[in-house]
Protein backbone atom coordinates (compact mmCIF):
# COMPACT_ATOMS: atom_id res chain seq x y z
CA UNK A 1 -11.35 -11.51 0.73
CA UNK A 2 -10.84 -9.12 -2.55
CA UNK A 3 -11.72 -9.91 -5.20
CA UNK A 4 -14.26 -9.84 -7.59
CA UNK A 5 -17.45 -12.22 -8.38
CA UNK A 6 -16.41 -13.24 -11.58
CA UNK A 7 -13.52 -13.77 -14.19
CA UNK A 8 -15.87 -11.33 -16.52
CA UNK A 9 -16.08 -9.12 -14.17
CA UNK A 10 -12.10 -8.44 -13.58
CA UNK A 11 -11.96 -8.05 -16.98
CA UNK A 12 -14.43 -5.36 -17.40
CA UNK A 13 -12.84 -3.95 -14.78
CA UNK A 14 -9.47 -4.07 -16.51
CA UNK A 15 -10.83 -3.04 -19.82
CA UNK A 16 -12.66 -0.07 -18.15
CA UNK A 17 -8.73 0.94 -17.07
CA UNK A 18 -7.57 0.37 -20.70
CA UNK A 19 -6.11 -2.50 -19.72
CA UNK A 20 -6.60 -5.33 -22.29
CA UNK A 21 -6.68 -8.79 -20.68
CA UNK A 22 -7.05 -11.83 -22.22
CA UNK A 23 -8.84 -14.51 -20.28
CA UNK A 24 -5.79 -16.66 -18.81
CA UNK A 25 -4.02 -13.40 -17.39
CA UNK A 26 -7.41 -12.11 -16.29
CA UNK A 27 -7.82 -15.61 -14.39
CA UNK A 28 -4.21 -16.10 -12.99
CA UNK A 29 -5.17 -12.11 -11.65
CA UNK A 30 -8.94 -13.20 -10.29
CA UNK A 31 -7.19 -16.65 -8.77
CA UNK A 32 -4.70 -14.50 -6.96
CA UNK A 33 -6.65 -12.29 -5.57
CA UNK A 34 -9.18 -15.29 -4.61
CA UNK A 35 -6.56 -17.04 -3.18
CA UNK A 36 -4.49 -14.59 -2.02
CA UNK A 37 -1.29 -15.80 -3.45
CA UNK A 38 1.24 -13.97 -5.25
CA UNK A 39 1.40 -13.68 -8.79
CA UNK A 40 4.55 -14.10 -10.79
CA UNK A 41 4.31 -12.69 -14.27
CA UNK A 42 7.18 -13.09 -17.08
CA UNK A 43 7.31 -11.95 -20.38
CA UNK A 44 9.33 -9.60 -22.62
CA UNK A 45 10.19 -6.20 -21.76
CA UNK A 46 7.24 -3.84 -22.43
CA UNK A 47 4.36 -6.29 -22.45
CA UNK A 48 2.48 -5.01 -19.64
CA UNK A 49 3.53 -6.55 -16.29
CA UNK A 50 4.20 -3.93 -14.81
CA UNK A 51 0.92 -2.38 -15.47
CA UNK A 52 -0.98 -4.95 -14.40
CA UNK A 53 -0.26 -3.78 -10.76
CA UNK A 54 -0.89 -0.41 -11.33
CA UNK A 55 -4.04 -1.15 -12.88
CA UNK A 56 -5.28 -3.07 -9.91
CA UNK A 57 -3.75 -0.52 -7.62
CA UNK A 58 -6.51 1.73 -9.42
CA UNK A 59 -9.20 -0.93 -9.57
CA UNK A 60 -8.94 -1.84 -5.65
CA UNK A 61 -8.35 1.94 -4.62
CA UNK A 62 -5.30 0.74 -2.61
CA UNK A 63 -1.97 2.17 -2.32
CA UNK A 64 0.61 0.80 -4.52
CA UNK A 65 3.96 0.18 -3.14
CA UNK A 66 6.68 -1.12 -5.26
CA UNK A 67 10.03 -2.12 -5.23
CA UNK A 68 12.12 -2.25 -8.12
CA UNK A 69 14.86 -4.68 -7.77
CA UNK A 70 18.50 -4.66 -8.92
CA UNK A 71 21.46 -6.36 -8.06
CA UNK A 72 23.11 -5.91 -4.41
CA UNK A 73 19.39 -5.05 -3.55
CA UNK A 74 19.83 -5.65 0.64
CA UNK A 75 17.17 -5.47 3.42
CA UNK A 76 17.90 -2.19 4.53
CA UNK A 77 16.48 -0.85 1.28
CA UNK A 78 13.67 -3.08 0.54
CA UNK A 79 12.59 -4.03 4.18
CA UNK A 80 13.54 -1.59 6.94
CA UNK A 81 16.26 0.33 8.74
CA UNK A 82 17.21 2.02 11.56
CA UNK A 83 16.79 6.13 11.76
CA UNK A 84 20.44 6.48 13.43
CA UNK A 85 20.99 10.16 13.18
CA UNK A 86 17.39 10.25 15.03
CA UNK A 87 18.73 7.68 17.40
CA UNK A 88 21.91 9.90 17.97
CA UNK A 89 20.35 12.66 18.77
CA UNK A 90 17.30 11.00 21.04
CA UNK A 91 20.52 9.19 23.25
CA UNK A 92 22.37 12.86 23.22
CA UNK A 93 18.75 14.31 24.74
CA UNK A 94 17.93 11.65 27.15
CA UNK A 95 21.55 11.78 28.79
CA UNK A 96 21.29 15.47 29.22
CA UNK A 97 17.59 14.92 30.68
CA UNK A 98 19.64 12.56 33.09
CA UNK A 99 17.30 9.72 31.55
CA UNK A 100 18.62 5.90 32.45
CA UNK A 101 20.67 4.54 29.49
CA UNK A 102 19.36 0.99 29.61
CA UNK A 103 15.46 2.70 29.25
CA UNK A 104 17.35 5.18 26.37
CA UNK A 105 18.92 1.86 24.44
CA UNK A 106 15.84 0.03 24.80
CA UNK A 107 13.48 3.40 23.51
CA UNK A 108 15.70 3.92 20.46
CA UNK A 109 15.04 0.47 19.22
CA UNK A 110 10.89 1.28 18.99
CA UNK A 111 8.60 1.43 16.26
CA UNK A 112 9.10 5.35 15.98
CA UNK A 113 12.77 5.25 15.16
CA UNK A 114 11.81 2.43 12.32
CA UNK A 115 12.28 3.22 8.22
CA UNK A 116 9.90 1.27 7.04
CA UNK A 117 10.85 0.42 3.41
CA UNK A 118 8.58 -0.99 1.15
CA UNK A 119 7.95 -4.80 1.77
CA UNK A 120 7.41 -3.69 5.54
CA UNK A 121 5.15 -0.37 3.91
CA UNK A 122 2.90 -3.63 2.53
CA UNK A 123 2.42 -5.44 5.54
CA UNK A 124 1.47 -2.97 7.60
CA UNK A 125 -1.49 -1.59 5.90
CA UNK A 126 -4.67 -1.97 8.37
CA UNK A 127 -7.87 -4.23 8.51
CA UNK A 128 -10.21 -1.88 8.01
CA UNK A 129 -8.84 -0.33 4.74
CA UNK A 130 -8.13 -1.66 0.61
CA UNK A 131 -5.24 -4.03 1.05
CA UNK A 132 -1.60 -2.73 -0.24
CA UNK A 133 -0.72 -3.82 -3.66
CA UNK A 134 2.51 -4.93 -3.65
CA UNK A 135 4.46 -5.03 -7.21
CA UNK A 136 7.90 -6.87 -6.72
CA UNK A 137 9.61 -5.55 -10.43
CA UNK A 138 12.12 -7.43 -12.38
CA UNK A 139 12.84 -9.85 -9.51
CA UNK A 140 15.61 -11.28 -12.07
CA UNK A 141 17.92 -8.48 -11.71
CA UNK A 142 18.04 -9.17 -7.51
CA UNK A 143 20.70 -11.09 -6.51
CA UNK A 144 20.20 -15.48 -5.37
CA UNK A 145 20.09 -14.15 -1.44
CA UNK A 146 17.43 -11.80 -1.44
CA UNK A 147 14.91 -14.04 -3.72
CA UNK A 148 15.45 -16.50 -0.28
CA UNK A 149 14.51 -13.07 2.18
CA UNK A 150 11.43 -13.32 -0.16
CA UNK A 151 10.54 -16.75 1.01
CA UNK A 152 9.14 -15.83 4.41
CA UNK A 153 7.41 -12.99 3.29
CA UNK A 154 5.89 -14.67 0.50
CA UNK A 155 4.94 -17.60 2.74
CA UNK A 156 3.54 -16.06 5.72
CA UNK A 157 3.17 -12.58 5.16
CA UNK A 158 5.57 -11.78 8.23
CA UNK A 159 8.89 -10.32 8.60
CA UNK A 160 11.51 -10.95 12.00
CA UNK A 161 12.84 -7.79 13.25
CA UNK A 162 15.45 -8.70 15.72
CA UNK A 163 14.64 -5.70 17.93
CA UNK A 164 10.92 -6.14 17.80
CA UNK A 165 10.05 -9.67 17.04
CA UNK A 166 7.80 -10.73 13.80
CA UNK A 167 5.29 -8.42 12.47
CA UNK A 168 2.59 -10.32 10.87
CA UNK A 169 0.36 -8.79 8.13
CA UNK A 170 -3.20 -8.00 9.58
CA UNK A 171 -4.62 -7.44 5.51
CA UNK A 172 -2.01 -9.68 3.64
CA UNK A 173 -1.10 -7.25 0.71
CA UNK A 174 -1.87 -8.21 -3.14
CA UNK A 175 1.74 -9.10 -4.63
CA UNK A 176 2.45 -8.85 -7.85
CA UNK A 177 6.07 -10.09 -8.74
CA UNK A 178 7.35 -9.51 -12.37
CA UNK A 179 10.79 -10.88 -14.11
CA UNK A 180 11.97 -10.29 -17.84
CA UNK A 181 13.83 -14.08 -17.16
CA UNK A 182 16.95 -12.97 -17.83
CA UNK A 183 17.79 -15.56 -15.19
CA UNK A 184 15.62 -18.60 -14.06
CA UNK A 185 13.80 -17.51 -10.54
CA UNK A 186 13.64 -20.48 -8.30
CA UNK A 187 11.52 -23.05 -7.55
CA UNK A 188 11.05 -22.84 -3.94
CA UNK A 189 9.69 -19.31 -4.88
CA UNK A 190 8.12 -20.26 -7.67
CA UNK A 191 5.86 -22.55 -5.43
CA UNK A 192 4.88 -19.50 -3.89
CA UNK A 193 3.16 -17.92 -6.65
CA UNK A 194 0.65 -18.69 -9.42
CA UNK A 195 2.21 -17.93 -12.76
CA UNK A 196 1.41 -16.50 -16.12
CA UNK A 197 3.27 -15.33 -18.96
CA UNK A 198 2.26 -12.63 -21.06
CA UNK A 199 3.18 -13.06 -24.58
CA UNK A 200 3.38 -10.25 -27.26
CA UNK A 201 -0.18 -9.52 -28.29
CA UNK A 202 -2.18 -10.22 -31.85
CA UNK A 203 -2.57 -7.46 -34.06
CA UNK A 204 -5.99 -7.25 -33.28
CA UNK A 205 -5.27 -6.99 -29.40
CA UNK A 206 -2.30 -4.77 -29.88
CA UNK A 207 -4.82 -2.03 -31.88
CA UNK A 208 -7.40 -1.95 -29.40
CA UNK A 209 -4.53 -1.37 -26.79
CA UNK A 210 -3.03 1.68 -28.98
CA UNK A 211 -6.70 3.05 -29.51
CA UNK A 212 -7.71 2.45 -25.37
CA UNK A 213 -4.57 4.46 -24.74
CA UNK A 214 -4.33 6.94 -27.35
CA UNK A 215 -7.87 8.36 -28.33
CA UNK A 216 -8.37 10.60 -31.10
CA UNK A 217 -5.26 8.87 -33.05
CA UNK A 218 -6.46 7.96 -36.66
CA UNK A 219 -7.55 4.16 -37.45
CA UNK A 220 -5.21 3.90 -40.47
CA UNK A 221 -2.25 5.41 -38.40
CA UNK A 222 -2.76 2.74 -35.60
CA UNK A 223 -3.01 -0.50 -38.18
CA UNK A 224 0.02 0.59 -40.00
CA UNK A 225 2.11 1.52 -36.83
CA UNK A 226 1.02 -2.12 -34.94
CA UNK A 227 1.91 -3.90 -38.43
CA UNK A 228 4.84 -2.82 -38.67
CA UNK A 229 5.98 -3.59 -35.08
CA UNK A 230 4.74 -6.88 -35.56
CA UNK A 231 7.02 -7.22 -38.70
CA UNK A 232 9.98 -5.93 -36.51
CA UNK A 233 9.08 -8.82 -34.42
CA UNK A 234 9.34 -11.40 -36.81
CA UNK A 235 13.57 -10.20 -37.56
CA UNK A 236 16.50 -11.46 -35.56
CA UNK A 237 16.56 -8.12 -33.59
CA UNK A 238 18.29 -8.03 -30.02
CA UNK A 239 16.14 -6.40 -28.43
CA UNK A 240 12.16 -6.56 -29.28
CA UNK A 241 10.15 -3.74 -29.59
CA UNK A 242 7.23 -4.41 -27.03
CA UNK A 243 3.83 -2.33 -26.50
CA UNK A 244 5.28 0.47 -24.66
CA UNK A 245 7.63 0.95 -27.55
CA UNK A 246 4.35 1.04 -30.07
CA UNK A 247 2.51 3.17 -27.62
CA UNK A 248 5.52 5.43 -27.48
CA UNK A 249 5.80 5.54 -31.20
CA UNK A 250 2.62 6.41 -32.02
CA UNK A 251 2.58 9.67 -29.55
CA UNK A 252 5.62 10.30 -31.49
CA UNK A 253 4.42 10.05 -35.10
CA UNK A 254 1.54 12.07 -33.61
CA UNK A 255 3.22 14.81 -32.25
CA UNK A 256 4.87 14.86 -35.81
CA UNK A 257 1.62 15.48 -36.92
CA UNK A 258 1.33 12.67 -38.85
CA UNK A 259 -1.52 10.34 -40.14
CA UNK A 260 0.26 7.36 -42.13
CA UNK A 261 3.86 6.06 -42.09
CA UNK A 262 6.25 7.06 -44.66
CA UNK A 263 9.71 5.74 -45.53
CA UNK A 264 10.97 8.59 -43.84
CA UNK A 265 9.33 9.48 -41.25
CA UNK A 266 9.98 5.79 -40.19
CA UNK A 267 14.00 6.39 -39.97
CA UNK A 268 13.99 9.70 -38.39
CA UNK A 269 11.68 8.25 -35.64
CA UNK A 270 13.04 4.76 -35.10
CA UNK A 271 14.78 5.67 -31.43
CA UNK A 272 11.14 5.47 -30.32
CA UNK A 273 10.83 1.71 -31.10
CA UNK A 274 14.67 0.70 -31.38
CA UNK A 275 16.81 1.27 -28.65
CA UNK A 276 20.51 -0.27 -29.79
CA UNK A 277 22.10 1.51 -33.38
CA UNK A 278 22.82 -2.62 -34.66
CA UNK A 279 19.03 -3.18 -34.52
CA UNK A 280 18.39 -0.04 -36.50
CA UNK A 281 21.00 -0.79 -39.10
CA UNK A 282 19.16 -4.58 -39.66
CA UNK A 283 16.16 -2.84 -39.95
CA UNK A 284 17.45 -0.13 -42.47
CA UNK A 285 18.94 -3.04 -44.47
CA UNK A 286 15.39 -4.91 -44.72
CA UNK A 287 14.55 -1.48 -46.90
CA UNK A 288 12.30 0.53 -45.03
CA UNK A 289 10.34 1.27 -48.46
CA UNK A 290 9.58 -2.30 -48.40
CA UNK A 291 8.72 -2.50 -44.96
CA UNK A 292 6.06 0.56 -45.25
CA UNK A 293 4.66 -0.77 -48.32
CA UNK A 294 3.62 -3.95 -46.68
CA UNK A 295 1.90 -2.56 -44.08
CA UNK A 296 -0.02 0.05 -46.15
């Protein structure tokens, strides 16, 4: 079993990774790994997700395999496939050796002509190593059919081949699964998975973040920076700024060599939090003057 002894203890360990868990995440992450069962986060973009597997990845000193999904996403990309131009040429040398062509047909179809993709990367990791970490990103965007492929896999840790039968996981991986909900994921999946969704942070969690990440960046810089992305928050925007955004900003503002936030400064550096012109234009109408002074 991996996992840890304690819920403290995971979230030492995540803290020691600058990795800021709160206690339900860090117990939906300790529960998974007790249980070995999946776990399905949502959220908003840029809350940390995503990082949650490459954390553990780190924490568990296994190999982390993901698979980012989008739609039209088929098995031959996420599963496995056939190496036909190996094939090809492995039929062109066996007929010249004068090799049989049912023992040919039946070679070609082995483990060594398999591209293994990454759900079948995740199963096969060995007993005697860490177990895979499996991260399963912004399941949303797949399409209805491959969320049902996900159902065996999720279930019993197996996948059919048709050539070679089922291959069973000896080490079942750790799966992380994450979704923006941009669509509902089903229930029969759902049922699969413990669940947690990670909300935008406090201002106090959101500083220690920025100052885990970014050492050496000044205390007033940080507050004023998180503030104001918190205000941003609070406006009918239509699309969110989330921690990556802040995290991004403040490298940015730092690079600028600067130590506090100034009308503007803000607008020449907005693309680093903003990411659609109509957002920007709300924000310029708040009055950025008015903005900065209220965090200062």
């Amino acid at each position: 079993m991996v996992g840890f002894v304690s819920i403290d203890a995971l979230q030492q360990a995540l803290t020691a990774q600058q990795y800021i868990a709160d206690r339900p995440l860090a117990t939906a992450i300790y529960l998974s790994l007790k249980l070995r069962k999946p776990l399905l986060l949502e959220g908003e973009a840029g809350v940390g997700k995503t990082e949650v597997a490459k954390v553990l990845a780190h924490i568990l000193q296994g190999r982390l395999i993901r698979l980012q999904c989008y739609e039209g996403l088929d098995i031959a990309t996420a599963v496995y496939e056939w190496n036909y131009p190996r094939q090809m040429l492995y039929l062109r040398a066996a007929e010249l050796e004068g090799e049989g062509k049912d023992q040919a047909l039946h070679d070609i179809f082995g483990r060594d002509f398999l591209l293994r993709r990454p759900l079948l990367q995740a199963l096969e990791a060995t007993a005697d190593g860490p177990p895979s970490i499996l991260l399963v990103d912004e399941l949303d965007r797949a399409d209805d059919e491959f969320e049902a492929f996900l159902l065996e896999v999720l279930s019993d840790f197996q996948i059919s081949i048709p050539e070679l039968g089922t291959i069973r996981a000896i080490q079942p991986p750790v799966v992380i699964l994450t979704s923006n909900r941009t669509r509902d994921i089903h229930d029969a999946l759902k049922r699969r998975c413990l669940y947690h969704w990670i909300a935008y942070p406090s201002i106090e969690k959101e500083i220690a973040i920025v100052q885990g990440r970014l050492p050496g960046v000044g205390e007033r810089l940080i507050q004023q920076v998180v503030a104001f992305v918190h205000e941003l928050r609070a406006m009918d925007l239509y699309k969110l700024p989330g921690i990556a955004e802040t995290l991004d900003w403040v490298a940015a503002l730092t690079a600028l060599d600067r130590t506090a936030l100034d009308p503007e400064t803000v607008d020449d550096t907005l693309g680093a939090i903003l990411k659609y012109q109509d957002d920007m234009e709300v924000v310029r109408k708040r009055g950025l003057q008015t903005l900065v002074e209220q965090v200062s």
